[in-house]
C-alpha atoms as a PDB file:
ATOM      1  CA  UNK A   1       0.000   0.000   0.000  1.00  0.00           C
ATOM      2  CA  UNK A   2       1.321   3.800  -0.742  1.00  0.00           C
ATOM      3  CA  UNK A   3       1.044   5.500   2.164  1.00  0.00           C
ATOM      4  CA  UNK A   4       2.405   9.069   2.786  1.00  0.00           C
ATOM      5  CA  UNK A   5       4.114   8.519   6.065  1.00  0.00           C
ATOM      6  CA  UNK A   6       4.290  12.701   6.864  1.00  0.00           C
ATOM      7  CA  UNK A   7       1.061  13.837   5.399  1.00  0.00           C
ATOM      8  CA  UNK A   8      -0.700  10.545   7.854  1.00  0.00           C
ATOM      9  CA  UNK A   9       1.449  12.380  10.480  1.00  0.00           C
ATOM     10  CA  UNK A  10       0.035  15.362  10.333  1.00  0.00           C
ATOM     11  CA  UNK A  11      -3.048  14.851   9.567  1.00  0.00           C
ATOM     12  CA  UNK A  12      -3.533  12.892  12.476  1.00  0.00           C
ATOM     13  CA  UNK A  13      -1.872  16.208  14.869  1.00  0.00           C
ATOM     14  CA  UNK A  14      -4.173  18.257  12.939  1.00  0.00           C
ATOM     15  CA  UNK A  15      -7.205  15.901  13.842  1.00  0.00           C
ATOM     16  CA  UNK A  16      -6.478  15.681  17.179  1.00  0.00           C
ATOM     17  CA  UNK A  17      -7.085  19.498  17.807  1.00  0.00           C
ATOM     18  CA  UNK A  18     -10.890  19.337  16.896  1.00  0.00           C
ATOM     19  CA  UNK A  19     -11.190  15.536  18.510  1.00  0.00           C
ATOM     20  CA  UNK A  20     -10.743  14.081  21.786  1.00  0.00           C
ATOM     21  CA  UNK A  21      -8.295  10.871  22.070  1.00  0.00           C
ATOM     22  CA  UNK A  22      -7.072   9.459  25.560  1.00  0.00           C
ATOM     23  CA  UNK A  23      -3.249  10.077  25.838  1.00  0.00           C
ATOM     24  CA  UNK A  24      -2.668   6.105  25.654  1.00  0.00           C
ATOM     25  CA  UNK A  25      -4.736   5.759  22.650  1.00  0.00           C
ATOM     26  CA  UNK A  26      -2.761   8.557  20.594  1.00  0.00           C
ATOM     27  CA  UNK A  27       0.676   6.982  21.873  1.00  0.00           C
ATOM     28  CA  UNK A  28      -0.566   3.350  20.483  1.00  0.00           C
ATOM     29  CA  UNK A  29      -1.964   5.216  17.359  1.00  0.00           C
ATOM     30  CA  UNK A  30       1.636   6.782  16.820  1.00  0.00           C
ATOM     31  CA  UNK A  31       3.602   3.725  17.638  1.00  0.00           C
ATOM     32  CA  UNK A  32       1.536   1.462  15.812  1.00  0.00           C
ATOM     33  CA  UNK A  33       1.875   3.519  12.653  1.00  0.00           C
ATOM     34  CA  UNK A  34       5.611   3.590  12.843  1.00  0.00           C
ATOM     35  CA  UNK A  35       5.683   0.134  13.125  1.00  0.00           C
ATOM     36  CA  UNK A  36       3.937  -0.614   9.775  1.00  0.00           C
ATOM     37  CA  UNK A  37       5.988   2.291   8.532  1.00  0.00           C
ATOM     38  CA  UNK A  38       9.169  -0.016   9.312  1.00  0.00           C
ATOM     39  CA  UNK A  39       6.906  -2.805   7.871  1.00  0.00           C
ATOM     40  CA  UNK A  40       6.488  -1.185   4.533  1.00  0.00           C
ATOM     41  CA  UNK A  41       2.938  -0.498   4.567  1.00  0.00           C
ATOM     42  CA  UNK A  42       0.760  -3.762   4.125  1.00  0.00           C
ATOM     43  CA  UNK A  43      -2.352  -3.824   3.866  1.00  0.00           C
ATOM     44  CA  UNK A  44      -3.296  -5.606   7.358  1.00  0.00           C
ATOM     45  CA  UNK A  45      -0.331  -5.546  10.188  1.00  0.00           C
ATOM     46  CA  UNK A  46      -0.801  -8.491  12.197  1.00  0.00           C
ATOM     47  CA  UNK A  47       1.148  -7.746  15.582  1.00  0.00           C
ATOM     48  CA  UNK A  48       0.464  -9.576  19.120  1.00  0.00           C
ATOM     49  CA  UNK A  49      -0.730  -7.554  21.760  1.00  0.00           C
ATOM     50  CA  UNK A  50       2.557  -8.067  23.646  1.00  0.00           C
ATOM     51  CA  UNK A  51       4.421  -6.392  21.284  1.00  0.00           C
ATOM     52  CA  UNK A  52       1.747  -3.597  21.219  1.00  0.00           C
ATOM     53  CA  UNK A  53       2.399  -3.215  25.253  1.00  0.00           C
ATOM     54  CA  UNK A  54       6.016  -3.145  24.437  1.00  0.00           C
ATOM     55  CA  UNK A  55       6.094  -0.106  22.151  1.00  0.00           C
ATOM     56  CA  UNK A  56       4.086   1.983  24.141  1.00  0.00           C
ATOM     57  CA  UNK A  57       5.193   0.494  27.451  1.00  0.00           C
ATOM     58  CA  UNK A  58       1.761  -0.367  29.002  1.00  0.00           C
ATOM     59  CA  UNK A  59       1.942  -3.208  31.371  1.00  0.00           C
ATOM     60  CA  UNK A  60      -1.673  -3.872  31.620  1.00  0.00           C
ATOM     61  CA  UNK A  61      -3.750  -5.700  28.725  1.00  0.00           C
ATOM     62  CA  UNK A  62      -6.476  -4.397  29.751  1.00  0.00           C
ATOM     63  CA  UNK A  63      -5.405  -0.606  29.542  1.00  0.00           C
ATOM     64  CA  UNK A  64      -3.750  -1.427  25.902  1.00  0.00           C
ATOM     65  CA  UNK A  65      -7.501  -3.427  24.535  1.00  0.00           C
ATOM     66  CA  UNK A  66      -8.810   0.137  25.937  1.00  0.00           C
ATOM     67  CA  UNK A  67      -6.651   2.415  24.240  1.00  0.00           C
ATOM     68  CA  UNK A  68      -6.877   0.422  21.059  1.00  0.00           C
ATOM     69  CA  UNK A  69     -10.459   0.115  21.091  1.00  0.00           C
ATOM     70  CA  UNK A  70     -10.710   3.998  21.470  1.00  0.00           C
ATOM     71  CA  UNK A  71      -8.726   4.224  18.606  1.00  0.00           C
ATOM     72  CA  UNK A  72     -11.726   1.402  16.726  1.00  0.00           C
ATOM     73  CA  UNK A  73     -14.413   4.009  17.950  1.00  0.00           C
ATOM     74  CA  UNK A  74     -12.750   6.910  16.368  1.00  0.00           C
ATOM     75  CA  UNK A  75     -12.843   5.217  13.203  1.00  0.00           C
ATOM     76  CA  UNK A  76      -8.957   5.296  13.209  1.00  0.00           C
ATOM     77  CA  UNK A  77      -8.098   1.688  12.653  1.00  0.00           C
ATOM     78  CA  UNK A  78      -9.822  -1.754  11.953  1.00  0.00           C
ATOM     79  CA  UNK A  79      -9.282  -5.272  13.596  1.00  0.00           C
ATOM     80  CA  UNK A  80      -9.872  -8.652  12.095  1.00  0.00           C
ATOM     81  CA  UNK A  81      -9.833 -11.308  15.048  1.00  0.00           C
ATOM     82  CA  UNK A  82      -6.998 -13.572  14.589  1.00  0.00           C
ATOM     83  CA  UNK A  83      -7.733 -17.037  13.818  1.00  0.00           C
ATOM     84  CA  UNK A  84      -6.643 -20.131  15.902  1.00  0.00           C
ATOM     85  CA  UNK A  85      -4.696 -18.331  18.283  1.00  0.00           C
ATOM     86  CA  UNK A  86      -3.091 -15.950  15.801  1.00  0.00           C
ATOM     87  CA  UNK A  87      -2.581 -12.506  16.385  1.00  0.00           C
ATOM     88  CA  UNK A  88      -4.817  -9.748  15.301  1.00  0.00           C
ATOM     89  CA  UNK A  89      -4.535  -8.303  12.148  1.00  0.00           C
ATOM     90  CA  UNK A  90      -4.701  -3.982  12.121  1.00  0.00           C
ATOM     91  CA  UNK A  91      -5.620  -1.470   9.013  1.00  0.00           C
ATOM     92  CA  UNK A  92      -5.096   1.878   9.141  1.00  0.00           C
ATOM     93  CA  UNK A  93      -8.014   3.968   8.006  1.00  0.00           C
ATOM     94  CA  UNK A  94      -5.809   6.523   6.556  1.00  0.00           C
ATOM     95  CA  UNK A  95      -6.893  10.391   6.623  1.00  0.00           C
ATOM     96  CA  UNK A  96      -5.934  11.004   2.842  1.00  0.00           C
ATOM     97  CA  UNK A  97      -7.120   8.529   0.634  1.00  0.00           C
ATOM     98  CA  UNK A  98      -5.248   9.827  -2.312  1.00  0.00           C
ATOM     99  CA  UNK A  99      -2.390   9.721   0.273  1.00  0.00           C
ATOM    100  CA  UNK A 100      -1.141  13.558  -0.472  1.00  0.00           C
ATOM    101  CA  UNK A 101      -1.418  16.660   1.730  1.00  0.00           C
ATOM    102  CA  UNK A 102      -4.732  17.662   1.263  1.00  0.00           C
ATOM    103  CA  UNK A 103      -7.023  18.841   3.204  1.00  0.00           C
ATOM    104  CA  UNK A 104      -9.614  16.709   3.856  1.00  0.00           C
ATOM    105  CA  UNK A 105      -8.504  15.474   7.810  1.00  0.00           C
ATOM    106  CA  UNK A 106     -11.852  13.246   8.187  1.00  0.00           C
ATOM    107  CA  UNK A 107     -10.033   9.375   7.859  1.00  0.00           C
ATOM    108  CA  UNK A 108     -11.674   7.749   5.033  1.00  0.00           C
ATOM    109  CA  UNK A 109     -13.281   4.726   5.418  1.00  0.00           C
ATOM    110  CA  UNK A 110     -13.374   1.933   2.757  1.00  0.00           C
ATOM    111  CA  UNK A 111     -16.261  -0.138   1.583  1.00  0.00           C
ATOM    112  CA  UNK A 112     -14.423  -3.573   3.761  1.00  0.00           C
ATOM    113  CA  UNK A 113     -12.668  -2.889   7.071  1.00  0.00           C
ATOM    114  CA  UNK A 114     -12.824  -6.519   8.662  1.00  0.00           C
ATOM    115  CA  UNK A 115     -13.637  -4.262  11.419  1.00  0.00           C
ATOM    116  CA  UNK A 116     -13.881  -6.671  14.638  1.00  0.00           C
ATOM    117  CA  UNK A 117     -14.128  -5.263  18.006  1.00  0.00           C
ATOM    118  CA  UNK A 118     -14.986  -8.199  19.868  1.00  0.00           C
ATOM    119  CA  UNK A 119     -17.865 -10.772  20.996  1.00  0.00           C
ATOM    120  CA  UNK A 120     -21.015  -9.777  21.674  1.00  0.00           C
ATOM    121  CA  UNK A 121     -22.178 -10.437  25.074  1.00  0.00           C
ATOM    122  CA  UNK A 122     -23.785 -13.892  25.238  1.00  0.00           C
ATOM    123  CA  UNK A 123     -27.491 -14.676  26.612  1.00  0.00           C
ATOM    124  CA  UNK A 124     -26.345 -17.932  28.079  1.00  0.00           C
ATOM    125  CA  UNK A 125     -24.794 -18.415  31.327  1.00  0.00           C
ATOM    126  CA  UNK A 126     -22.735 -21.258  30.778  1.00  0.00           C
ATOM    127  CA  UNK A 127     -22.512 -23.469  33.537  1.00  0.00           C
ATOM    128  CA  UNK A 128     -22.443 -21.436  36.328  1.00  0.00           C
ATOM    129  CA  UNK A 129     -25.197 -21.921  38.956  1.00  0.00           C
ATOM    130  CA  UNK A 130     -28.001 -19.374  39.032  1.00  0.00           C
ATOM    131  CA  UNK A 131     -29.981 -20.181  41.985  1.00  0.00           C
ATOM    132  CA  UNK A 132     -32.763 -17.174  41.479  1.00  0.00           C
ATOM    133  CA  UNK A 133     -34.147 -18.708  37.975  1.00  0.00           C
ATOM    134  CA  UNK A 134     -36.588 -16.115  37.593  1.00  0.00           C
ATOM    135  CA  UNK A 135     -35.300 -13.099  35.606  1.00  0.00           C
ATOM    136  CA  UNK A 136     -34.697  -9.899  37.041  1.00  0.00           C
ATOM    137  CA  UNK A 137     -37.490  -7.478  36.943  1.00  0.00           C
ATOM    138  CA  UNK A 138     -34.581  -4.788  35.757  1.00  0.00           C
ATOM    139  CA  UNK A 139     -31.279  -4.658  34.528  1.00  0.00           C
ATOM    140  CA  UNK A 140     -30.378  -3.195  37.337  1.00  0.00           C
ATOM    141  CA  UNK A 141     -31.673  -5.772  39.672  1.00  0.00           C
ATOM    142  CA  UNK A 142     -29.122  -7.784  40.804  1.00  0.00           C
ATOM    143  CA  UNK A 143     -29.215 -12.027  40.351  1.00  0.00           C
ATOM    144  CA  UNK A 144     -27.396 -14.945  42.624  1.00  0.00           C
ATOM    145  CA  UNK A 145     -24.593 -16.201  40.460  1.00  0.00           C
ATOM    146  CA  UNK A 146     -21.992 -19.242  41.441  1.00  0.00           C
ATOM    147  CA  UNK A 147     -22.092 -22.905  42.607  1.00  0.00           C
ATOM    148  CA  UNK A 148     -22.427 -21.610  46.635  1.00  0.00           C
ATOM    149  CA  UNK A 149     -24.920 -18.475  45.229  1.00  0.00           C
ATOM    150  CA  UNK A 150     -21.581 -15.812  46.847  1.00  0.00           C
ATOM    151  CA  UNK A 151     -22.075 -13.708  44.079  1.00  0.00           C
ATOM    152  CA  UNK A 152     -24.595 -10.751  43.424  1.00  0.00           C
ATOM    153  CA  UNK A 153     -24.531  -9.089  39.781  1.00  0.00           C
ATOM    154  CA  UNK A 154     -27.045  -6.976  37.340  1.00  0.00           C
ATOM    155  CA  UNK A 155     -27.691  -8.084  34.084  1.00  0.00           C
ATOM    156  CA  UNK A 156     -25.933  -5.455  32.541  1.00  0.00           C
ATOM    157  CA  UNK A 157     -22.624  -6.288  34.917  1.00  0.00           C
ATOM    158  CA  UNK A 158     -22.721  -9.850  33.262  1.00  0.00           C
ATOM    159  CA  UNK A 159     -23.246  -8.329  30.069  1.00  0.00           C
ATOM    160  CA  UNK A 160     -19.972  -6.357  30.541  1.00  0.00           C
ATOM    161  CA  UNK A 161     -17.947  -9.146  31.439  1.00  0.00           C
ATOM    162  CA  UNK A 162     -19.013 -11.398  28.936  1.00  0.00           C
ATOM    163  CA  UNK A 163     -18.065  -8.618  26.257  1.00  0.00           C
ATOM    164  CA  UNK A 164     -14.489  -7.711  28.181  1.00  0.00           C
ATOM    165  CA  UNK A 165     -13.520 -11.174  29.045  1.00  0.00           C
ATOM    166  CA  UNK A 166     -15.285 -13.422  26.818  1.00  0.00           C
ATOM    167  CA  UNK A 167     -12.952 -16.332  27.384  1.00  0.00           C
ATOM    168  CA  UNK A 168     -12.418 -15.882  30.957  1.00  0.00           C
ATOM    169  CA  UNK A 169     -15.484 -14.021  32.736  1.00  0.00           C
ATOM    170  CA  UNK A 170     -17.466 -17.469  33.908  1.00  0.00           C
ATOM    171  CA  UNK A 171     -13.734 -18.768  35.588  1.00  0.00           C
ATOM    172  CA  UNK A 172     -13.538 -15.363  37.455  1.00  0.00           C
ATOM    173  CA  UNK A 173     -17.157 -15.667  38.994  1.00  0.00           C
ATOM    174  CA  UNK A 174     -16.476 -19.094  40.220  1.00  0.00           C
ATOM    175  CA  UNK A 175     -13.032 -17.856  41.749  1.00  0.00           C
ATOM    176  CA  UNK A 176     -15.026 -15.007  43.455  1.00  0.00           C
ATOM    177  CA  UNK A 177     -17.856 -17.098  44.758  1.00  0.00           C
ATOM    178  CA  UNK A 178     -15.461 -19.628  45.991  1.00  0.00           C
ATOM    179  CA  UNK A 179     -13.322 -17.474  47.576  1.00  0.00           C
ATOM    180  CA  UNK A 180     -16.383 -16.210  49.678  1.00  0.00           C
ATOM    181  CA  UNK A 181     -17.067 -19.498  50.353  1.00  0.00           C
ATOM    182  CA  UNK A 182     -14.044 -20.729  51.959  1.00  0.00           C
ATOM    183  CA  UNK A 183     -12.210 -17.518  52.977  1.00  0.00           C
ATOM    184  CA  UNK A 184     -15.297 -15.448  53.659  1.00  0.00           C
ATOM    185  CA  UNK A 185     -14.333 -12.583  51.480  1.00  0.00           C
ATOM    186  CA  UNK A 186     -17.052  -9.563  51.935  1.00  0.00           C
ATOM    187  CA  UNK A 187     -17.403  -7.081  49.313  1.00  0.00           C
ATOM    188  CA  UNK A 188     -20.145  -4.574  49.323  1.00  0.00           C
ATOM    189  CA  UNK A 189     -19.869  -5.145  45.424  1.00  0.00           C
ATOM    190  CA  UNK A 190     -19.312  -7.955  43.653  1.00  0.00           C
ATOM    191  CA  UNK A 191     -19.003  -6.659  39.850  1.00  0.00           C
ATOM    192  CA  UNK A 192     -15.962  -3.981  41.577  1.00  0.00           C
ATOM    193  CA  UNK A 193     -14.745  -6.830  42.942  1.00  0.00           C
ATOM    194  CA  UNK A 194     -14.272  -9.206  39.892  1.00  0.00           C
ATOM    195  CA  UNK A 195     -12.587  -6.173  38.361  1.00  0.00           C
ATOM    196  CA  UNK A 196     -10.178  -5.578  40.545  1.00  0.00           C
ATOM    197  CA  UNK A 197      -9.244  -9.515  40.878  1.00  0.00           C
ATOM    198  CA  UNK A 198      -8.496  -9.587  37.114  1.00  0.00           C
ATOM    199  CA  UNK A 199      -6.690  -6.325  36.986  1.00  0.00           C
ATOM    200  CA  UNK A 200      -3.919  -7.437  39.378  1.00  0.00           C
ATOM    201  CA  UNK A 201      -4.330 -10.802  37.790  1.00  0.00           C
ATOM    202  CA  UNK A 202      -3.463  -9.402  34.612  1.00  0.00           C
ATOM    203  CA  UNK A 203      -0.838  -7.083  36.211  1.00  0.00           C
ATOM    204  CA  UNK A 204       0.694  -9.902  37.694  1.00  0.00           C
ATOM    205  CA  UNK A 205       1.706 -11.545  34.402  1.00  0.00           C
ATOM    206  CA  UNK A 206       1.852  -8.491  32.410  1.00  0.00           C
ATOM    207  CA  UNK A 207       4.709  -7.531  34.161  1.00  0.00           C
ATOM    208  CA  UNK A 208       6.495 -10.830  34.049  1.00  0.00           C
ATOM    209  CA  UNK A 209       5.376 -10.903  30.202  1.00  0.00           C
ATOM    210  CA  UNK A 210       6.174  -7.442  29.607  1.00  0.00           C
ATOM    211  CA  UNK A 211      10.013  -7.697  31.339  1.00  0.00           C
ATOM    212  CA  UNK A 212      10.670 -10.719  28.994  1.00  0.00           C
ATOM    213  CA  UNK A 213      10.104  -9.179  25.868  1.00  0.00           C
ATOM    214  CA  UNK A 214      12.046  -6.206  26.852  1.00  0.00           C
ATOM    215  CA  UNK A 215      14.816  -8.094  27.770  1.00  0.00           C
ATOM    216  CA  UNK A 216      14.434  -9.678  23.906  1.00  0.00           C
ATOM    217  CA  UNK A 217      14.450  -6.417  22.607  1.00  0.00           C
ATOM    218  CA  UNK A 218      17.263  -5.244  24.240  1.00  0.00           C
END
């Protein structure tokens, strides 16, 4: 792909004065574009996520899938879901499609992104144990989840943690129920809770993942 590396450069400095973009999401947007600069411009970059913590030195996943979905939202870039365990693949929506200095700063967007942001939250529960099997009056009503019935979440609280941990979010609820089974954990909410268990989770081997591949990089 022909790509003017400048006039993508400054259109996206000259975009960012009229738009708002999280100071993570514009250092992933600016490292990620060097990188398929160095990569000579392919169509789709497929790069693990990481690498992507490694350029912009993030060591939580969950902050970089953030940034990088901010950058999705703003119609700045477009994600095809790896298959079988394969990294994602990333396209630039570029801000000049004739790839000059004009002055059009909207990015244009083509007729076929592969645009995938992620799964869409699931109406089953899996196998975890519901014990109230009558549906909430409300989204906001909160439901017994887990083997032991420890846990208390909305609708809409599942709903999030099917969409941010779709691989993951059913493993977590057992871990939390358990843990107020046996260890008599108390939290006056159980949604904050999970959160915070899978952000120091995630911290935990971030870190250990993150030092390794700086120490192959350097």
């Amino acid at each position: 792909m022909k790509v003017n590396f400048v006039s993508e450069i400054t259109a996206f400095y000259r975009w960012l004065k009229s738009s708002h973009l999280s100071n993570n999401a514009q250092l992933l947007w600016f490292h990620l574009f060097c990188y398929w600069n160095e990569a000579g411009f392919p169509d789709w970059l497929q790069v693990d996520t990481l690498r992507m913590m490694g350029m912009v030195q993030m060591k939580s996943k969950n902050t970089l899938i953030r940034a990088r979905d901010e950058l999705v939202s703003a119609g700045l870039l477009s994600v095809a879901k790896g298959k079988h365990k394969a990294p994602n693949k990333y396209q630039f929506i570029l801000f000049d499609s004739a790839n000059g200095c004009g002055s059009n700063f909207e990015p244009q967007t083509g007729s076929k992104t592969g645009t995938q942001t992620g799964c869409e939250p699931g109406s089953q529960t899996g196998h975890l144990y519901k014990l109230n099997q009558t549906k909430p009056n409300s989204r906001k009503e909160k439901a017994v989840y887990g083997e032991f019935g420890n846990v208390l979440l909305t609708a809409d609280e599942v709903a999030k943690l099917q969409t941010e941990f779709p691989d993951s979010w059913e493993e977590w609820i057992k871990r939390l129920d358990r843990g107020k089974e046996v260890k008599g954990y108390r939290y006056s909410n159980d949604y904050a809770a999970l959160l915070n268990w899978i952000d120091n989770d995630e911290r935990e081997k971030s870190e250990q993942a993150f030092q390794e591949l700086m120490a192959e990089q350097y």
